[in-house]
Protein backbone atom coordinates (compact mmCIF):
# COMPACT_ATOMS: atom_id res chain seq x y z
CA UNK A 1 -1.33 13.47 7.31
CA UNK A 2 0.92 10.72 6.27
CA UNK A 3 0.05 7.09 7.08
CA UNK A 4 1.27 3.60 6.69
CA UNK A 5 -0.02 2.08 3.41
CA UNK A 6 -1.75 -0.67 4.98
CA UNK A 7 -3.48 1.51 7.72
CA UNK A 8 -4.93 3.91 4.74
CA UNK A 9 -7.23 1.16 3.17
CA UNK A 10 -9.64 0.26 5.53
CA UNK A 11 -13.05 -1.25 3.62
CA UNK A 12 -13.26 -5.17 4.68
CA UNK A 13 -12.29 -6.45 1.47
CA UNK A 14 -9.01 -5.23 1.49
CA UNK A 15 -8.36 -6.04 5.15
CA UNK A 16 -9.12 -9.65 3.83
CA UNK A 17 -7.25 -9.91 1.31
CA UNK A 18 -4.44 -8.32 3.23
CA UNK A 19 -5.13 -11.55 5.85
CA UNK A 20 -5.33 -14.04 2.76
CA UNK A 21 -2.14 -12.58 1.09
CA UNK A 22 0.10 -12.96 4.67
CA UNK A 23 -1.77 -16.47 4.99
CA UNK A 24 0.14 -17.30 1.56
CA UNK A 25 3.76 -16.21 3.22
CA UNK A 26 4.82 -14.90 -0.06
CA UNK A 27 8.47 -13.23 -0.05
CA UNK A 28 5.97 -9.29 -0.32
CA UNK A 29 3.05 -8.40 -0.52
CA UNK A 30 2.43 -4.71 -2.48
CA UNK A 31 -0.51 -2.77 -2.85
CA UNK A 32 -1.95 -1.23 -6.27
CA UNK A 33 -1.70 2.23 -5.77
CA UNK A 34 -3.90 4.39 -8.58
CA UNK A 35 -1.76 7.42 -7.11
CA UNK A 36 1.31 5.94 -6.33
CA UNK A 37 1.71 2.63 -8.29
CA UNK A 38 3.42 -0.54 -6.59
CA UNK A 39 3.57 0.28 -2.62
CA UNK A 40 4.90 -1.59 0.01
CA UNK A 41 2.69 -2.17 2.94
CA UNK A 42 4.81 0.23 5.09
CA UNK A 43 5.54 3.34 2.88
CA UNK A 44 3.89 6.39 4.28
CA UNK A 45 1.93 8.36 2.09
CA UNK A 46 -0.81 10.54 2.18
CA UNK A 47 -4.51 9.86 1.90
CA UNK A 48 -5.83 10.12 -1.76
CA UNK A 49 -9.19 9.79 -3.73
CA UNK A 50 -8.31 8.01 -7.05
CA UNK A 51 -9.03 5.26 -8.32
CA UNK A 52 -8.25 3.55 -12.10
CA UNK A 53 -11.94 2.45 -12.06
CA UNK A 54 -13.01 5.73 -13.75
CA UNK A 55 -9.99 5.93 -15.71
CA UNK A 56 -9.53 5.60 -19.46
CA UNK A 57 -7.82 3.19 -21.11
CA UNK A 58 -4.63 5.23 -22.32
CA UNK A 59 -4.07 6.32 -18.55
CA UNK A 60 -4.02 2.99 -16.98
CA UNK A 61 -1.61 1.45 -19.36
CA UNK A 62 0.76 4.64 -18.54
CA UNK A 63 0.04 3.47 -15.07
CA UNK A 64 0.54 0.24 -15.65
CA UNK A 65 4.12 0.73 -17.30
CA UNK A 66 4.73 2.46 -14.08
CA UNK A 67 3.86 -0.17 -11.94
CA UNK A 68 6.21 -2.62 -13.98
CA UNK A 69 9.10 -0.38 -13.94
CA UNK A 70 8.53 -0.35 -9.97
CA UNK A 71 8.33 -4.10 -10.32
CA UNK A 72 11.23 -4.22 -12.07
CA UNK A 73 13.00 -3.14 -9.24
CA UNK A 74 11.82 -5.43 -6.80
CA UNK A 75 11.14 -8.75 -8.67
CA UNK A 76 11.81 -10.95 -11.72
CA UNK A 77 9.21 -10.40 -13.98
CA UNK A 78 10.22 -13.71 -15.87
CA UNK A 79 10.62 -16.00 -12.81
CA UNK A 80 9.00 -15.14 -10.13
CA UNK A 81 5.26 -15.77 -9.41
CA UNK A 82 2.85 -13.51 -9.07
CA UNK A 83 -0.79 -13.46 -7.41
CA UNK A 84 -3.23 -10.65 -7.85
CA UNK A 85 -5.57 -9.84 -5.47
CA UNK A 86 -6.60 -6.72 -6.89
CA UNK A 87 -9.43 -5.85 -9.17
CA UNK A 88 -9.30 -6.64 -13.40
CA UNK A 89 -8.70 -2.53 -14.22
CA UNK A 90 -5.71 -2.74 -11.78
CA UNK A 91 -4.61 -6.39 -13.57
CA UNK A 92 -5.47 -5.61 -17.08
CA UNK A 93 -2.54 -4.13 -18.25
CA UNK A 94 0.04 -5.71 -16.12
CA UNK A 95 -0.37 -9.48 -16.32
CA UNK A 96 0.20 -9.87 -19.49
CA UNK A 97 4.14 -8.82 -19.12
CA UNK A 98 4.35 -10.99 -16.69
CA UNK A 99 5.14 -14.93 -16.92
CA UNK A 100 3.91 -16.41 -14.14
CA UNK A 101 0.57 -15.07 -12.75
CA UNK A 102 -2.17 -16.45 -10.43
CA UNK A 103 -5.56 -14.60 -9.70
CA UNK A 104 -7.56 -16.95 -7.28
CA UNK A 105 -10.92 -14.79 -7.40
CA UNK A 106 -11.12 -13.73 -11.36
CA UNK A 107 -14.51 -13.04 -12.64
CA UNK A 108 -15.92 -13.00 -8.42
CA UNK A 109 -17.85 -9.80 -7.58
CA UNK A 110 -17.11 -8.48 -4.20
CA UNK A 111 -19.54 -10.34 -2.73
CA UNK A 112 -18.36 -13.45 -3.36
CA UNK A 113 -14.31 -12.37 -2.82
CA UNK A 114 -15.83 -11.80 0.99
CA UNK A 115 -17.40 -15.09 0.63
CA UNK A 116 -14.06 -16.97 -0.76
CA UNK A 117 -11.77 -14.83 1.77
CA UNK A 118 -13.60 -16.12 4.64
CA UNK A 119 -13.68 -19.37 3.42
CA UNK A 120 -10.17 -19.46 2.86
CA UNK A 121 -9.30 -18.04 6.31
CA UNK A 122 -12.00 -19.72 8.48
C-alpha cells in the first residue's frame, strides 16, 4: 500500500528531525531513501525494509551517485547549501561532491540527536 514519504517513517527521531528541518524554512526538505534515493516528502511509495547501514561500501557509493544525479535535478550542487540530517553511511559518499554542506549533529549518537532536537525545538 502506497504512502506519503513522510507518513512511512515513523520512529521519533525522524519525526524530529522532520520538525527541526521545517523549523530551518529551507527552499526542500528530501529524505534519504536506501530504496529509492532522494525523495520528496510527498512522493508515494511503498513500504520497504532496507537500509545502507548493512550495506557494503561499493553499493552505497552506486547509491550515492544516484542520489546526486537526483540532486542534480533539483539543486545546484556548487551553490546551494546543504544540511544533512541523516546518518554518516547515508552522508559518506555524498558530501564530498558537494560545496557547501552543514551537518549540525556529526559524531551525536541517537541519543543525544533526541537530546539536541528537543533542545533546538523547545
Amino acid at each position: 500500500m502506497r504512502s506519503a514519504a513522510k507518513d512511512l517513517y515513523v520512529s521519533p527521531l525522524f519525526r524530529l528531525n522532520l520538525q527541526y528541518a521545517r523549523s530551518l524554512k529551507p527552499d526542500g526538505i528530501y529524505i534519504l531513501s536506501a530504496k529509492y534515493g532522494l525523495t520528496s516528502l510527498g512522493a508515494m511509495i511503498d513500504p520497504y525494509d532496507l537500509t545502507l547501514n548493512n550495506m557494503k561500501a561499493p553499493a552505497r557509493k552506486e547509491w550515492a551517485e544516484k542520489v546526486l544525479a537526483q540532486l542534480k535535478g533539483c539543486s545546484d550542487l556548487v551553490r546551494d547549501h546543504f544540511i544533512f540530517l541523516a546518518g554518516q553511511k547515508y552522508r559518506q559518499y555524498l558530501t564530498p561532491k558537494l560545496s557547501h554542506v552543514e551537518v549540525p549533529m556529526e559524531g551525536l549518537g541517537i541519543g543525544q540527536q533526541l537530546q539536541f532536537l528537543k533542545r533546538k525545538l523547545s
